[in-house]
Structure formats: C-alpha cells, structure tokens
Protein backbone atom coordinates (compact mmCIF):
# COMPACT_ATOMS: atom_id res chain seq x y z
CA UNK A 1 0.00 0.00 0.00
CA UNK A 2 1.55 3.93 -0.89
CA UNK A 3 1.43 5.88 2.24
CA UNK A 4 -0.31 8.82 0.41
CA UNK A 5 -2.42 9.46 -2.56
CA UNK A 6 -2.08 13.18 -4.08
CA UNK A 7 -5.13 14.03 -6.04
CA UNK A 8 -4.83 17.28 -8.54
CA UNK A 9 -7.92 18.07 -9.97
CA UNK A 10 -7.53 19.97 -13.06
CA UNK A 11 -9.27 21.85 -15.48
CA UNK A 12 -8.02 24.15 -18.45
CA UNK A 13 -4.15 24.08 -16.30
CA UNK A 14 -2.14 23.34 -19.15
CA UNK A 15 0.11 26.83 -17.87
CA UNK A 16 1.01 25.15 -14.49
CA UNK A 17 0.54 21.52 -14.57
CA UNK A 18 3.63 20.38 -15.50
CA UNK A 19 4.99 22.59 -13.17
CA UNK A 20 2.86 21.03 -10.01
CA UNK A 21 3.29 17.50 -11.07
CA UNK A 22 6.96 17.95 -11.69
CA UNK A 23 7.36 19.62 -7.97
CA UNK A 24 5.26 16.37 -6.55
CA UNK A 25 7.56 13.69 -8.18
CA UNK A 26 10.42 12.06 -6.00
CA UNK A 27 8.64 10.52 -3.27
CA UNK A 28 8.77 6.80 -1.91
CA UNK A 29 5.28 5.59 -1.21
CA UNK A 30 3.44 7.96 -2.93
CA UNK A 31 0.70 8.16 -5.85
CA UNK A 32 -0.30 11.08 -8.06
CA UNK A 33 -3.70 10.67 -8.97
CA UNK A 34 -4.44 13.72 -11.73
CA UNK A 35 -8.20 14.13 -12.93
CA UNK A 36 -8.68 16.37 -15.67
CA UNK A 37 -12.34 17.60 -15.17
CA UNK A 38 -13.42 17.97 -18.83
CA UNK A 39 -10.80 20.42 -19.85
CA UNK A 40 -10.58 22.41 -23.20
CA UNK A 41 -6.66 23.22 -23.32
CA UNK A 42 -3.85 20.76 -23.47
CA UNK A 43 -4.39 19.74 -20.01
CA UNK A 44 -5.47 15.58 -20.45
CA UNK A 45 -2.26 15.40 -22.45
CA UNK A 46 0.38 16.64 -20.17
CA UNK A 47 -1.33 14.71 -17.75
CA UNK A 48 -0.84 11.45 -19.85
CA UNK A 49 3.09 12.13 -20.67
CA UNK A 50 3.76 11.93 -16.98
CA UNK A 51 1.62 9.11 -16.46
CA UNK A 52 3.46 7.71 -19.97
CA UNK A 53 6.98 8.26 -18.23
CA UNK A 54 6.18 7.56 -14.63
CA UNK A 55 3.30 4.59 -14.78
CA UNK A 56 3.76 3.24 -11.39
CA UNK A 57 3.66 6.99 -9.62
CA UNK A 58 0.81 8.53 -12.06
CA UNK A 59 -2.99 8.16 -12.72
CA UNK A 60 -4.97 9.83 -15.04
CA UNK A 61 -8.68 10.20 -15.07
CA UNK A 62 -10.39 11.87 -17.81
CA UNK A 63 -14.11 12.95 -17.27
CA UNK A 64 -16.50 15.56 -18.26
CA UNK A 65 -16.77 18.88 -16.50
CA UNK A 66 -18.27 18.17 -13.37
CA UNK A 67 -16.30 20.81 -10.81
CA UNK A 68 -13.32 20.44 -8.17
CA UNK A 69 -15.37 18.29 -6.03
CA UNK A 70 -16.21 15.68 -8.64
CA UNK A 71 -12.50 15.56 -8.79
CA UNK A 72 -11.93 15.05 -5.32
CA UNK A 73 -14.63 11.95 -5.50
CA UNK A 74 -13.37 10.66 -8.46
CA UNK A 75 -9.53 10.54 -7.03
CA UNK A 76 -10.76 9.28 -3.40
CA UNK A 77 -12.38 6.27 -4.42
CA UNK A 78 -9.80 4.70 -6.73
CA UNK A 79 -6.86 6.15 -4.45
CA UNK A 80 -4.44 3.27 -2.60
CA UNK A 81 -2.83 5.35 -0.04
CA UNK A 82 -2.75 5.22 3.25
CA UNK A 83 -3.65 8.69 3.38
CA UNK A 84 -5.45 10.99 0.96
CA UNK A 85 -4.33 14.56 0.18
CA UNK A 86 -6.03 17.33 -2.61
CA UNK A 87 -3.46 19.81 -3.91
CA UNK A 88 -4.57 22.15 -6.34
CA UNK A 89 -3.40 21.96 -10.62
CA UNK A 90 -1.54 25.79 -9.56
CA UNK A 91 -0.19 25.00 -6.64
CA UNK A 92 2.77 22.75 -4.98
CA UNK A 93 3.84 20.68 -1.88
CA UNK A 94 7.06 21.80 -0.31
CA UNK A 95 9.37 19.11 -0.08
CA UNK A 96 10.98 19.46 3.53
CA UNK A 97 7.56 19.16 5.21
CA UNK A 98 6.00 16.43 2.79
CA UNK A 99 9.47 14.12 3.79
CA UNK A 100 9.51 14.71 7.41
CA UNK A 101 5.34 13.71 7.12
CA UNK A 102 6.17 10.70 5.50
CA UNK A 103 8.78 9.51 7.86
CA UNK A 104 6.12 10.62 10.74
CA UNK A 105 3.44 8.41 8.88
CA UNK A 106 6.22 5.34 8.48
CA UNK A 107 6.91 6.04 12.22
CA UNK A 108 3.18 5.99 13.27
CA UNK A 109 2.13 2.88 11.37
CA UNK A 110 4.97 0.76 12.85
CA UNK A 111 3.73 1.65 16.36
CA UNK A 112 0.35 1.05 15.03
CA UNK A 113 -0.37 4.22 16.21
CA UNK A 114 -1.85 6.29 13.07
CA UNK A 115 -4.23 9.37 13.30
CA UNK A 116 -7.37 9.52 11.57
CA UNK A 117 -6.05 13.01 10.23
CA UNK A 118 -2.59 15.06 10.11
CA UNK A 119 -2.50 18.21 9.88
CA UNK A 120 0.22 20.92 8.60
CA UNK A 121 0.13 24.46 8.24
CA UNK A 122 0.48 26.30 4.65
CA UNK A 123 1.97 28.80 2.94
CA UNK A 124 0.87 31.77 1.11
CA UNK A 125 3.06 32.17 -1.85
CA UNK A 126 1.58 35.84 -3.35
CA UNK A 127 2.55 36.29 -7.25
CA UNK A 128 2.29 39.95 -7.40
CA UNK A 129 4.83 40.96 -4.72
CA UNK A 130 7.10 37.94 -4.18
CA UNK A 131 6.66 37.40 -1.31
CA UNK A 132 5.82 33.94 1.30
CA UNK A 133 3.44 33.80 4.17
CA UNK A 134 3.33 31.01 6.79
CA UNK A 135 -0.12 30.44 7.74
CA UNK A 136 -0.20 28.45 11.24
CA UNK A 137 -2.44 27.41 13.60
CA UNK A 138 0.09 25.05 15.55
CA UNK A 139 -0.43 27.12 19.11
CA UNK A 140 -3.97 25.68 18.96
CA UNK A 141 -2.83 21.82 18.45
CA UNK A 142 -0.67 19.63 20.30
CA UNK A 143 2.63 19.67 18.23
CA UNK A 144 3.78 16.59 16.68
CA UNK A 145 1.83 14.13 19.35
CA UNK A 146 -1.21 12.30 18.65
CA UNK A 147 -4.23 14.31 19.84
CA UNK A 148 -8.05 14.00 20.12
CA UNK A 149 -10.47 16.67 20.52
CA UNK A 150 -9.85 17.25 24.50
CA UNK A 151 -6.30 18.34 23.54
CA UNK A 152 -7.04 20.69 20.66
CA UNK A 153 -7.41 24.43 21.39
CA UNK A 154 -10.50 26.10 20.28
CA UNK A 155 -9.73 28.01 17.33
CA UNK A 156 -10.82 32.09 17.44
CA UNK A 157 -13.88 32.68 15.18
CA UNK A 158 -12.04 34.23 12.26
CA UNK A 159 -9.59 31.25 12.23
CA UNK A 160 -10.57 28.44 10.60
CA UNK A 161 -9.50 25.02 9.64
CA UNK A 162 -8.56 24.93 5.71
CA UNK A 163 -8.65 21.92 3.36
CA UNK A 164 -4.89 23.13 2.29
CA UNK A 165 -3.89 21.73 5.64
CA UNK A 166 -5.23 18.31 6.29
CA UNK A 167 -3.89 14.91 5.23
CA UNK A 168 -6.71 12.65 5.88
CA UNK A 169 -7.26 8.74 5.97
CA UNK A 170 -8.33 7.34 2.33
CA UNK A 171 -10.64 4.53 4.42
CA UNK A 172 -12.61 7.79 6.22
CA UNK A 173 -13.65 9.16 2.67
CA UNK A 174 -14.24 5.31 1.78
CA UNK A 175 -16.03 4.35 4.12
CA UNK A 176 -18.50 7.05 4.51
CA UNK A 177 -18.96 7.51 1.15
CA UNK A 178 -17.75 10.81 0.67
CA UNK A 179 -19.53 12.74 -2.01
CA UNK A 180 -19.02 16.62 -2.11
CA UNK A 181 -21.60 18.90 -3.81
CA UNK A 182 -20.27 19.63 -7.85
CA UNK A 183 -20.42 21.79 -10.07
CA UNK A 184 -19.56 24.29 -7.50
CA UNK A 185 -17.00 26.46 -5.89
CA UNK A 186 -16.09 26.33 -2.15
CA UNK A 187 -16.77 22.82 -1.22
CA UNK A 188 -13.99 22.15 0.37
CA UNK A 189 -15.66 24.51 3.28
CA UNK A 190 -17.80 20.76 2.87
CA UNK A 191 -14.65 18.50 2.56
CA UNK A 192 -13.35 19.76 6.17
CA UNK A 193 -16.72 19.69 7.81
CA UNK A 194 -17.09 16.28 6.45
CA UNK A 195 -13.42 14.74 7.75
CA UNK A 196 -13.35 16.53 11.20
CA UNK A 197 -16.76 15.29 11.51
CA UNK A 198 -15.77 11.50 11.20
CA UNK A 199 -12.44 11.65 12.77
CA UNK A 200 -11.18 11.32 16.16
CA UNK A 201 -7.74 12.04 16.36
CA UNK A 202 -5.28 14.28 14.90
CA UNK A 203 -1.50 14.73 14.70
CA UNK A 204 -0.05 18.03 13.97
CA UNK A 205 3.53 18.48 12.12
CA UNK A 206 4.96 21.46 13.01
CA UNK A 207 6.36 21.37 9.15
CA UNK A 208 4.16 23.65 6.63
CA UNK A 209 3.38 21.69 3.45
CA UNK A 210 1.01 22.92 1.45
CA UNK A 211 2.04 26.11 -1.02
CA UNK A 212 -0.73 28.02 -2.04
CA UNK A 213 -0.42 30.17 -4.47
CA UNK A 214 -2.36 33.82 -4.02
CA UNK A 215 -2.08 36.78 -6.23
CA UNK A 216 -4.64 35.75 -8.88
CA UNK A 217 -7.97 38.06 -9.37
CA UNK A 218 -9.45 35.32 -11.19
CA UNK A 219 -9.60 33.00 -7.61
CA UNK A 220 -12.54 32.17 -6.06
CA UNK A 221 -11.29 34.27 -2.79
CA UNK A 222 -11.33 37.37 -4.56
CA UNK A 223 -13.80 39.70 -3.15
CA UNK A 224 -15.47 40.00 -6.96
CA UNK A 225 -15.68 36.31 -7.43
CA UNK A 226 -17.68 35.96 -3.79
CA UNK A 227 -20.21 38.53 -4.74
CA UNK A 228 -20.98 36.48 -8.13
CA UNK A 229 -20.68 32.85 -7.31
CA UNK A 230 -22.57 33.36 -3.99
CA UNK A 231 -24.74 30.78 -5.07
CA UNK A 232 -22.06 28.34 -5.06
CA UNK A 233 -21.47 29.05 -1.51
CA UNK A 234 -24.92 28.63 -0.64
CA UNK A 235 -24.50 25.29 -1.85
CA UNK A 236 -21.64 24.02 -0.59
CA UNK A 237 -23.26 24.97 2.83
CA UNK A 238 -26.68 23.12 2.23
CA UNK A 239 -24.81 20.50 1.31
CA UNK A 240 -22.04 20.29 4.71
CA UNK A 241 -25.05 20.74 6.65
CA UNK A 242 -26.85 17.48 5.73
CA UNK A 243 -23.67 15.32 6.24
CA UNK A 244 -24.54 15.04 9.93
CA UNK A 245 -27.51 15.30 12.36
CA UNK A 246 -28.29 16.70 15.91
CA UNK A 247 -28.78 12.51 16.61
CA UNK A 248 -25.07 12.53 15.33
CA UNK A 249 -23.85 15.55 17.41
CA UNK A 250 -25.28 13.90 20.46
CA UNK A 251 -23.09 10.99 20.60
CA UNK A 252 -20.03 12.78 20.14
CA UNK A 253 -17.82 13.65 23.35
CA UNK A 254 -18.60 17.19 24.12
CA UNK A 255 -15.16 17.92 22.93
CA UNK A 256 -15.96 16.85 19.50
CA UNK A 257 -19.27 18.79 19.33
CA UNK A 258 -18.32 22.05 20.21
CA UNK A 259 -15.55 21.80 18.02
CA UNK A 260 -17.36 20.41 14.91
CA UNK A 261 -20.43 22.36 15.77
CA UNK A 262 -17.96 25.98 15.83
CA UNK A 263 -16.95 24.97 12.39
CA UNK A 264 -20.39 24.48 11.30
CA UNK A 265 -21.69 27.88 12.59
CA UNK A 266 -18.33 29.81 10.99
CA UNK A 267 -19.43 28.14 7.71
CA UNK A 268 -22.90 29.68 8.32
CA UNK A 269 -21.74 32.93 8.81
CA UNK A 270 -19.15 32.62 5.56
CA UNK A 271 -22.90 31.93 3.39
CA UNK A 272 -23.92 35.06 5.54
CA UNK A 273 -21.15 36.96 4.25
CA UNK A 274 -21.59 35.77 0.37
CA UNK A 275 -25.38 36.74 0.45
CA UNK A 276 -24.47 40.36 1.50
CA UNK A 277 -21.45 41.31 0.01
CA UNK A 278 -23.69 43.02 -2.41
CA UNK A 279 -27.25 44.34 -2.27
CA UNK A 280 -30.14 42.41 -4.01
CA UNK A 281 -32.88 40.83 -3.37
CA UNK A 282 -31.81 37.45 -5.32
CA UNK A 283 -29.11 37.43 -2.40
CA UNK A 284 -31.80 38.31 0.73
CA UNK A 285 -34.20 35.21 -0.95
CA UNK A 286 -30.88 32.26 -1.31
CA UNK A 287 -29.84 33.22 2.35
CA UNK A 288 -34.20 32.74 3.51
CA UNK A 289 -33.74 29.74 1.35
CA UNK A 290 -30.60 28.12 2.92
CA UNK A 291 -32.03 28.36 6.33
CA UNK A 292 -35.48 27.39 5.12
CA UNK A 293 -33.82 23.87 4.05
CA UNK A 294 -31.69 23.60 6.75
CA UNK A 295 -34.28 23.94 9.50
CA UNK A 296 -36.00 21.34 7.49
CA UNK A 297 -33.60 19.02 7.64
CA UNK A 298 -32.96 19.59 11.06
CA UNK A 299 -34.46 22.05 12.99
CA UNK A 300 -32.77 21.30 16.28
CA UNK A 301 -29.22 21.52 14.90
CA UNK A 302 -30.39 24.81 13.01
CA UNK A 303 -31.51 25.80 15.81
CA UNK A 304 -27.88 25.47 17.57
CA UNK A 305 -26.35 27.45 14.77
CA UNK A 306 -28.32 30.10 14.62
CA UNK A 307 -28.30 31.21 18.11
CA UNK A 308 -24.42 31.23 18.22
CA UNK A 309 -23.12 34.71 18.88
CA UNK A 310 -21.94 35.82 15.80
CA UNK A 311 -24.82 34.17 13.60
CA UNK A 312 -27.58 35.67 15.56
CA UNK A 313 -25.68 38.83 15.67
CA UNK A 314 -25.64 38.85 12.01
CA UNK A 315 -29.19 38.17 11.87
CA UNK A 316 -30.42 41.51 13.76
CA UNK A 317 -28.46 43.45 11.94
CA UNK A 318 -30.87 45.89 9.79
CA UNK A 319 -31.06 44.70 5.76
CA UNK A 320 -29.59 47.94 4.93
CA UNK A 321 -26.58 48.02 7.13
CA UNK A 322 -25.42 44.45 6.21
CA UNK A 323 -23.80 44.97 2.98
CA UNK A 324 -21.52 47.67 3.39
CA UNK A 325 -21.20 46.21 7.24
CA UNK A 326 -20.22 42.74 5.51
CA UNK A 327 -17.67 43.97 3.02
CA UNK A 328 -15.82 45.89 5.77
CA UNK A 329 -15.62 43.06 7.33
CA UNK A 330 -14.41 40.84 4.46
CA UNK A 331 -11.70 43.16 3.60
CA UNK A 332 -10.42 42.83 7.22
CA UNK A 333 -10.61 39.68 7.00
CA UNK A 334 -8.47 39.19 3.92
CA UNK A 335 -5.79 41.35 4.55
CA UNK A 336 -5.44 39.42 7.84
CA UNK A 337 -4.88 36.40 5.92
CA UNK A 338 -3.67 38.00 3.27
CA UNK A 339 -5.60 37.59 0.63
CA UNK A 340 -5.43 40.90 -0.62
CA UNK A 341 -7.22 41.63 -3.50
C-alpha cells in the first residue's frame, strides 16, 4: 500500500501543470492521482506524458466537466494510499515538510499508532509581490503528538480550519462515502466539515506543506468572485449541513461537538457573508432559502447554529446596514490572511 495518494484536480491548467506534477515527483510511497475535469486546453495530455513516463507513480482520469469536487470523489475512491491529500493543478507541496510527514506516517504505522487526520500548516506564496506567508495554527494543536479533541485548542472565530492543511485517511472518505456537492465552488468549506466530523484524532507536524499560491484576481477568494458565485457558496453549505444530524452531534464527546459544531456555525456565517457582500434581493431570498432547508432538515441543529453569537448577531443586523457592514468586514478579513485583493 503507498502511504499517500495526491489528487490534482484539473481543469483548463495546461500553464502550471507540469509545473505542479513535476514539484510532486520524488517521493517513496506515494501516488499522483491527476483528474482532468473535462478540460478544453492541453491539459489531459500533459497529464498522460507523466503518467506515460512515470506509470507506477501517475494516474490519469479523464471525465467531463463536473467541478473540483467531482474531482476530489473521483480521485478518493480509486486512491491506494494510506492517506489521501487534494493539492490544487496551480499550486505545490514543499518538499521538507511532505518528507519529514512521510517519515512521521512510516513512524506511526509501525507503532500502530496512526491518526485519523494530520494536519500541517500552509503557505501563502503571493505572485504579485514575491513574497511567502506562513499560515499556522500550531499554538492551537498539540505539536507533533497524537491528539483527540480534549487536547485541541478552540480556534478564534475568524480562524478556521482549511482543506490546504489536512492529510486525511483514504478509508474515512471510503467508508462514509464521501460525495461533495459539484459543479460548485467552495466545497472544500464541505470537505473539512465532512473529515473533522468523522475523525477522532489528529497529529499536527509542526512542518508547513502545502504552497498556495495567491495573487490571482481570477480565484474564487477574490472579493469580486464571492459577490458572483454566492450561489455556489450557498451550496456548498446546504450540502455540509446534511452530512450530519443533531442525533449525530449527540453521541459525540462534548469535545468533539463544540468543536465540529464551531466549524459548522463559521461556515454559516461565511454563506452570511456571500449573500451580503452586495445588495439584491436574489441574495436576501438564497440566504431565507438556505435556512429554510436547513431547518427542514434539522431544525434542532439549526436551531444550535443560529443562536451562536456571531450568527444571531448577524441576523439583527438591519437589511440595509449588512452589505456595506459585511464587506468591511471581508476586507479585514483578507488582509489578515492576506488575501489581498
């Protein structure tokens, strides 16, 4: 068995996929798995001349067009590593940290000792002004020790876990059946709800891995591209909302529910945020809509959400004053990650 499986999914990245799937070769135990998602450019056939050159480290799969989550649930369920791990057609994995992970995974298995999830922090590589970023949240874990949720610090509400930091077990997606919304932006808000919901324990390298690359106007971060594809958001949300119940929440150690149940009510106000970046009433009627179906679907776990601090908050806030209120906020936001844009 490989120790990890690296899925890329791609569309229309013939600029930079040679460049990512160059940076990921070199690794003992390790699989590529590259999905090109229906793609119009010469993506499908660089992907094939490293899977021509390297057939035991590369896998191609060639669909149509169905989004970055359809790639992520293609990948997952033909992936044979020990551990799964989504890294982005434009971006790369930094060598140092993805070594001294795989010796800590080599380590952990022989003491048959293994975490459902490890975790890493990232960094922000910016194009425009050449410069690198470290994004951590290691003062909130346990560092390099296997943890469960009693251990783990709670995270402030504007930090939040990211799917550029987790390495999670292949036999979690598999065995739940992972299947994230398509055809839509910002599901991996979904993917981490999903994983942190069905894991236990976590072990954090003190190592950052993933580089992600920033400075692009045409990313889905970019304050323009949330006002228009706040639909997608409202999605992804619907959709990480039905992946567990207040039945499910309730046999969880209380630990484990606040946690999980914080990350459910920062995703809540993140579709808050989408809906009023920008005045409309289109926006006013998806964000009545998305609570409609989620109090549907549960009305006991909506009812948790909603009453947290900052959702409820949000809530009395007077239809005029939310837009420009929520776009302040954004921008604060983003330059404190720094996603400036």
């Amino acid at each position: 068995m490989k120790l990890l499986s690296i899925a890329v999914p791609s569309y229309n990245s013939g600029k930079f996929l040679a460049e990512t799937l160059t940076s990921l070769l070199g690794y003992e135990d390790v699989e590529v798995i590259v999905v090109n998602d229906g793609s119009k450019d010469n993506t499908l056939e660089i992907a094939k001349e490293f899977e021509a050159k390297y057939p035991d480290y590369f896998k191609v799969i060639d669909k149509e067009n169905g989004g970055h989550g359809s790639g992520l649930n293609a990948a997952y369920k033909i992936a044979e590593g020990l551990y799964f791990k989504c890294c982005d057609s434009d971006d790369t994995l930094d060598r140092e940290g993805l070594l001294h992970l795989l010796n800590k995974i080599k380590e952990l298995k022989a003491e048959n000792n293994l975490p459902d999830v490890f975790m890493a922090d990232y960094i922000a590589v910016y194009s425009n002004h050449d410069k690198e970023t470290v994004c951590g949240i290691k003062k909130y874990f346990k560092v390099e020790q296997l943890s469960h949720y009693e251990d783990m610090k709670m995270l402030p509400f504007t930090t939040y876990l990211m799917i550029h930091t987790f390495f999670v077990k292949t036999e979690i997606l598999k065995n739940n059946n992972m299947a994230l919304v398509e055809k839509t932006f910002y599901e991996d808000n979904e993917f981490v709800y999903f994983v942190i919901g069905h894991s236990d324990t976590f072990y954090y390298s003190d190592k950052p891995i993933y580089r992600y690359a920033l400075g692009d106007a045409g990313q889905s971060i970019s304050i323009p591209n949330m006002q228009k594809n706040f639909m997608h958001d409202m999605r992804a949300y619907k959709a990480s909302f039905r992946h567990f119940t207040s039945e499910d929440y309730a046999k969880w150690s209380k630990a484990k529910r606040r946690y999980v149940m914080k990350d459910l009510s920062q995703k809540y106000v993140l579709a808050y945020t989408y809906a009023f970046l920008k005045r409309g009433k289109e926006r006013r009627e998806a964000f009545r809509e998305l609570k409609k179906e989620c109090k549907s679907f549960d009305k006991k776990l909506f009812r948790k959400i909603r009453w947290k601090f900052l959702p409820i908050l949000a809530t009395l806030l007077p239809v005029f004053i939310r837009p420009p209120l929520v776009r302040f906020a954004t921008i604060k936001v983003s330059k404190m990650k720094g996603w400036n844009y």
